[in-house]
Protein backbone atom coordinates (compact mmCIF):
# COMPACT_ATOMS: atom_id res chain seq x y z
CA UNK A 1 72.63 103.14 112.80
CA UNK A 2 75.37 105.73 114.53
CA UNK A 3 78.42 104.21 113.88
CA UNK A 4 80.70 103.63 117.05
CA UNK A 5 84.21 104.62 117.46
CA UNK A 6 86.68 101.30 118.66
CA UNK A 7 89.77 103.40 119.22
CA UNK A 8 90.64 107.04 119.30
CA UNK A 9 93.72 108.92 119.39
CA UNK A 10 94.31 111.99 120.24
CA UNK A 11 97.79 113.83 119.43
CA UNK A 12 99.80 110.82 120.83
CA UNK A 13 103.60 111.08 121.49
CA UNK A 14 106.14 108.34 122.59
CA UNK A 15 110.21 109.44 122.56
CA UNK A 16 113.12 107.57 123.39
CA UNK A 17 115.90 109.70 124.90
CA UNK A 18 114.95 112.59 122.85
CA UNK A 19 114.25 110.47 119.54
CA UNK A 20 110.64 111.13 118.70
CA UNK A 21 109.16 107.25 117.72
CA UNK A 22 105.47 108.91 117.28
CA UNK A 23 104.73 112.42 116.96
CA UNK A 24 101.56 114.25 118.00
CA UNK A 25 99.22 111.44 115.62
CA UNK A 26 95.59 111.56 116.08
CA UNK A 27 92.87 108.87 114.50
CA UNK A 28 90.10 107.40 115.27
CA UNK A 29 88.56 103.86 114.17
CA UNK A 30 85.42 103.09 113.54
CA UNK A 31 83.64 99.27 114.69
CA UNK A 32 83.81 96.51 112.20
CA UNK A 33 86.62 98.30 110.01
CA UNK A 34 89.75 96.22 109.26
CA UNK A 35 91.87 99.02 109.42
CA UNK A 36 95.28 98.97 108.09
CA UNK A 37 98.25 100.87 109.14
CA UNK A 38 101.31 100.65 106.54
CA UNK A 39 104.32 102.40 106.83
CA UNK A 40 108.41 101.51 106.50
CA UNK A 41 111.06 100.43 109.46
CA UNK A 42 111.12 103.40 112.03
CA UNK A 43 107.98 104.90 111.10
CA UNK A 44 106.52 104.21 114.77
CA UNK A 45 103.45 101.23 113.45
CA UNK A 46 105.05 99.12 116.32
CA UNK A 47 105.29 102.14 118.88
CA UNK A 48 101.62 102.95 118.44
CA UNK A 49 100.16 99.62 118.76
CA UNK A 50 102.38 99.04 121.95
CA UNK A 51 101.00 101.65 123.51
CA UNK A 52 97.32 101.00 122.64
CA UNK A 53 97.87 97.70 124.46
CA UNK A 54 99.56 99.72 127.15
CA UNK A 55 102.99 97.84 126.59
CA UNK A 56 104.71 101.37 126.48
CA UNK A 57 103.24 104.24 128.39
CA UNK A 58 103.17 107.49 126.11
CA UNK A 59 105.14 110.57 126.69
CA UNK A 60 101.86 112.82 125.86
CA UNK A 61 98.51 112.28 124.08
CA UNK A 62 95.19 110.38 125.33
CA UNK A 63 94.44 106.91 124.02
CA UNK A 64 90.20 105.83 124.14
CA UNK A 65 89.27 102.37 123.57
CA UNK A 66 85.68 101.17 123.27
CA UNK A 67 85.32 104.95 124.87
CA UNK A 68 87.43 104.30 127.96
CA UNK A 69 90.46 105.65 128.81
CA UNK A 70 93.34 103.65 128.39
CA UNK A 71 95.17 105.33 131.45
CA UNK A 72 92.49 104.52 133.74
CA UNK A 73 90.85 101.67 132.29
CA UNK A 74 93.48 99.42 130.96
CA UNK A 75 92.58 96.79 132.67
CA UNK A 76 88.88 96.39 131.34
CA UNK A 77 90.19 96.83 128.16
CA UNK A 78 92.88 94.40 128.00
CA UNK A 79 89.79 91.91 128.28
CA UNK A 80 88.63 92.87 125.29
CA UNK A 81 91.76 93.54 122.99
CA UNK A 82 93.77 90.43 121.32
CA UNK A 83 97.00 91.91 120.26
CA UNK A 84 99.29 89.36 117.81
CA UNK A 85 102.68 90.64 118.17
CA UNK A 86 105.59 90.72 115.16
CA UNK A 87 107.58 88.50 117.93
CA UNK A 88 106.69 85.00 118.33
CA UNK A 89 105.07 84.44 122.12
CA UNK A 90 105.04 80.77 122.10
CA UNK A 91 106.64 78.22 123.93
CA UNK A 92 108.37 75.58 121.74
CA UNK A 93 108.53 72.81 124.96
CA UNK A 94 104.48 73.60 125.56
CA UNK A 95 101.84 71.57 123.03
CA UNK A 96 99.62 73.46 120.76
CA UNK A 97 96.88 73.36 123.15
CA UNK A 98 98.83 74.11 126.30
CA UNK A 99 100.08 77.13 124.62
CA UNK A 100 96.18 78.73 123.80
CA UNK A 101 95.39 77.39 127.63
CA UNK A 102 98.49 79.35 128.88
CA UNK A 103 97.29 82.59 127.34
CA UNK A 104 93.13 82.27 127.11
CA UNK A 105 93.83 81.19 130.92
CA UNK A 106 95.23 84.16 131.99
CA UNK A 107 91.52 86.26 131.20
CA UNK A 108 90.28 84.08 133.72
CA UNK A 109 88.11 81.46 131.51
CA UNK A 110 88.41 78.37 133.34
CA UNK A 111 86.74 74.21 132.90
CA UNK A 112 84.65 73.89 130.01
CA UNK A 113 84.57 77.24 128.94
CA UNK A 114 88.50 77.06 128.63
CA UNK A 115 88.46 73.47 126.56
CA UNK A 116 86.33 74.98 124.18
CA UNK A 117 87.84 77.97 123.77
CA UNK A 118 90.97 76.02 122.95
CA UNK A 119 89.34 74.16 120.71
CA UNK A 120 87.58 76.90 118.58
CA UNK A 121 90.82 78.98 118.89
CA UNK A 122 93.22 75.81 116.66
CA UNK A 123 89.95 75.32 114.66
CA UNK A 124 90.00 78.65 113.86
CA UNK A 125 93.44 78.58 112.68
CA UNK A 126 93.42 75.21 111.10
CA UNK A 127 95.79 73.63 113.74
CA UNK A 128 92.66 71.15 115.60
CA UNK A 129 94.00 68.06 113.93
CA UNK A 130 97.72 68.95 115.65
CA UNK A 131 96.59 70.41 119.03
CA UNK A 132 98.98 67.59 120.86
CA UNK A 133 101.58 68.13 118.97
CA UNK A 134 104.64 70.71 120.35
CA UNK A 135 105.25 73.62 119.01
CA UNK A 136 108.95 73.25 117.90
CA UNK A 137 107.66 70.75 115.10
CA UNK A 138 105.91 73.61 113.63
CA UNK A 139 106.28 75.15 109.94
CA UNK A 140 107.08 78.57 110.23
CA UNK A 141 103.85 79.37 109.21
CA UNK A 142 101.73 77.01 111.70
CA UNK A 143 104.01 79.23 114.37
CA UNK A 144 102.65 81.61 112.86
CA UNK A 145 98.69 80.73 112.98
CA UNK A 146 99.40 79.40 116.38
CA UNK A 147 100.73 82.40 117.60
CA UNK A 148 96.65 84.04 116.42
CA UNK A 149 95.34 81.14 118.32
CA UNK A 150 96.83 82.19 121.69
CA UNK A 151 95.68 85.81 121.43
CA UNK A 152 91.66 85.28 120.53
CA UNK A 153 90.95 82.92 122.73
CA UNK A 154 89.10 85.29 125.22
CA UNK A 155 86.70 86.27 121.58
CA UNK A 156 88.57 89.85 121.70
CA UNK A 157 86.20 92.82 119.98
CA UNK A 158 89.54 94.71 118.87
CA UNK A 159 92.10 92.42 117.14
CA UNK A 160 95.62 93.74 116.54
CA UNK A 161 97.63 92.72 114.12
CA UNK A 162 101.45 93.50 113.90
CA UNK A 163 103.07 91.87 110.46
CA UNK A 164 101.60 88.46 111.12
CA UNK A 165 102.88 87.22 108.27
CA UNK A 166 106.63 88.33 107.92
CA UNK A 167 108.83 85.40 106.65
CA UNK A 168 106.32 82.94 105.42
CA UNK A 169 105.37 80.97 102.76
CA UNK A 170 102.39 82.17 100.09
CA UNK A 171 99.83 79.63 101.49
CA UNK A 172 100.58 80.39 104.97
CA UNK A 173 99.75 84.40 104.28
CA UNK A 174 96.59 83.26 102.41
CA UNK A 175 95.34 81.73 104.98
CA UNK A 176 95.89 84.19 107.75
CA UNK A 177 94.33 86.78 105.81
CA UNK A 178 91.12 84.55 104.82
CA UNK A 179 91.18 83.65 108.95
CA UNK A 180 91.34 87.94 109.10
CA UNK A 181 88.40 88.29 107.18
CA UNK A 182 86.36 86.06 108.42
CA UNK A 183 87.12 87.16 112.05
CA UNK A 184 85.92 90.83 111.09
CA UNK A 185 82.77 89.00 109.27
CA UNK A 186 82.52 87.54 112.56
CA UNK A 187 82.20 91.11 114.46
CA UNK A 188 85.60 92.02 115.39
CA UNK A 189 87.33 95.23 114.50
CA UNK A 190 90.92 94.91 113.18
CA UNK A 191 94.54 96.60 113.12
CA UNK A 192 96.54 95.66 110.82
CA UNK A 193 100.60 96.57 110.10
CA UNK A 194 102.19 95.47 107.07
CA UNK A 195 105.10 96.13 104.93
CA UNK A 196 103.23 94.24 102.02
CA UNK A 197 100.90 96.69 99.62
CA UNK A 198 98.99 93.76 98.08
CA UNK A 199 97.87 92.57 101.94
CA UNK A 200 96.59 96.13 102.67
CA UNK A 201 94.63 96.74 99.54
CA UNK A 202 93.36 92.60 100.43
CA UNK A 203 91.92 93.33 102.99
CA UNK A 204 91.44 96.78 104.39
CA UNK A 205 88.51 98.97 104.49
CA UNK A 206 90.47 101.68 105.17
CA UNK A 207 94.62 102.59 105.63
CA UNK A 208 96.61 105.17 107.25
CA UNK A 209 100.32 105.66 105.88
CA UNK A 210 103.27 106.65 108.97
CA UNK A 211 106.25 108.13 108.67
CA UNK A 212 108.80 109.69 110.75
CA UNK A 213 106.42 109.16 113.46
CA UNK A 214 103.59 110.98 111.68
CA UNK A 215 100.29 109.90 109.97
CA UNK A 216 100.85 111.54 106.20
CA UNK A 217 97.55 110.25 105.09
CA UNK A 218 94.19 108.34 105.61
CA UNK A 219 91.77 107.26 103.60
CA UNK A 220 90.66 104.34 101.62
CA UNK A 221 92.85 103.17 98.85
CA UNK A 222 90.84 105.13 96.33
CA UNK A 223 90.83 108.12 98.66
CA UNK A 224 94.29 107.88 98.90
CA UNK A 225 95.16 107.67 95.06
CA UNK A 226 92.71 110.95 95.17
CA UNK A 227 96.06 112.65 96.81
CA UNK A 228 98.06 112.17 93.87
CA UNK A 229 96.40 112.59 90.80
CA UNK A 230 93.29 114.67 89.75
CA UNK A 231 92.61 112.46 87.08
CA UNK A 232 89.70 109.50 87.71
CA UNK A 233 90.85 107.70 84.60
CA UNK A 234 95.12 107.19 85.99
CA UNK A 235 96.07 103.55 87.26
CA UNK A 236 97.63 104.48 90.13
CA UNK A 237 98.92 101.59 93.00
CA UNK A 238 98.67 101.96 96.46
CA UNK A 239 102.71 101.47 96.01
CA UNK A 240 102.89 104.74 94.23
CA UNK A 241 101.05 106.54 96.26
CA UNK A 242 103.08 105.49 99.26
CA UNK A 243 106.38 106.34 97.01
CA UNK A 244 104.87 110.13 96.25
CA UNK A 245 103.67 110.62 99.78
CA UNK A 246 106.97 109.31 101.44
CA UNK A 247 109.55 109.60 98.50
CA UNK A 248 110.01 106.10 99.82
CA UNK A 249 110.05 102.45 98.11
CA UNK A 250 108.38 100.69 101.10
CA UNK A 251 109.12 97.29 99.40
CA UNK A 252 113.07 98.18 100.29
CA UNK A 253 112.22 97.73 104.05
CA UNK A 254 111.98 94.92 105.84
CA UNK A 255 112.36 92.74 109.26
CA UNK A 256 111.44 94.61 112.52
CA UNK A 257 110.87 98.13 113.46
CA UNK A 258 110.70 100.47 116.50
């Protein structure tokens, strides 16, 4: 079976005031991957993903999706894209439910449809039992699950994740990524940023490592330990390969990015 290509980019460009964010990176993603996209503050993971879900319009390059074009097509895409920013988008006055119906609404599911799109949406995320209950009164990592919830209501093909799980606790991040999983079990093709090694070699099939704006490498993990060292026998982490690659400790970074 020929495999199908979910996203493609093709020597894609975004500066600010003469600051180049993302320079000139090409990739392409195939369906069903959970792809993984790891790289320090700066490096332009944020950038990318914000233009893929047309949230910044690029200075040069072409952007495919599901083989449209995302600069005349963004609109048929954006049905099929769920895109979990770093940024809580919740409202803290709105009830766990009103805030999935808020969001799922706006892809123009309506009645039935819409109720059980809620519903499968919290169940998904292990928030059912609390759907009345508002959003302030949430752990930071229920924010954090409910913040999933809103975006894959619609059932998106292409999920996008952008550090989901940045300042909580152990039990919270195991569950997201288990909910990650099984969503790509379930069909969906993933992106997925992170500043945490052990996440990326969790659960991706296959990881690209940005810097300065650039894609340095891609591969698999074992591809990309292939880069720096010819011998099959060395125990080599994903963290040193990122450190030879970048000359960077990407465990030093942390919070938000460009």
């Amino acid at each position: 079976m020929e495999e199908k290509t979910v996203l493609k980019l093709s020597s894609l460009s975004k500066k600010f005031e003469g600051r180049t964010a993302v320079d000139h990176i090409s990739l392409e993603i195939a369906e069903g991957e959970i792809f993984g996209l790891l790289g320090p503050n700066g490096a332009g993971k944020s950038t990318t993903l914000n233009m893929i879900c047309s949230l910044l319009k690029p200075t040069s390059g072409k952007i495919e999706v599901f083989g449209m074009d995302a600069a005349k097509d963004m609109r048929k895409i954006k049905l099929r894209i769920g895109y979990i920013p770093q940024d809580l988008a919740i409202h803290g006055n709105l009830k766990a439910w009103e805030n999935v119906e808020l969001f799922t609404s706006l892809y123009g599911i309506r009645g039935r449809e819409l109720k059980s799109a809620i519903d499968d949406s919290l169940e998904f995320v292990g928030l059912l039992d609390r759907r009345n209950s508002y959003a302030k009164t949430f752990s930071g990592g229920m924010k954090r699950r409910l913040n999933i919830a809103c975006a894959i209501g619609h059932k998106p093909d292409l999920m996008i994740f952008d550090e989901p799980t940045v300042g909580i606790d152990p039990q919270s991040r195991n569950f997201i990524l288990e909910r990650i999983k099984q969503a790509n079990e379930n069909g969906a093709t993933v992106i997925y940023t992170s500043h945490y090694m052990e996440e990326v070699e969790a659960i991706c099939t296959r990881i690209a490592i940005m810097d300065n704006g650039r894609i340095i490498a891609t591969g698999t993990r074992e591809e990309l330990v292939k880069l720096v060292t010819d011998d099959d026998n060395a125990n080599i982490t994903l963290e040193e390969v990122f450190l030879t690659l970048t000359g960077k400790k990407l465990r030093d970074y942390a919070g938000g990015e460009v």
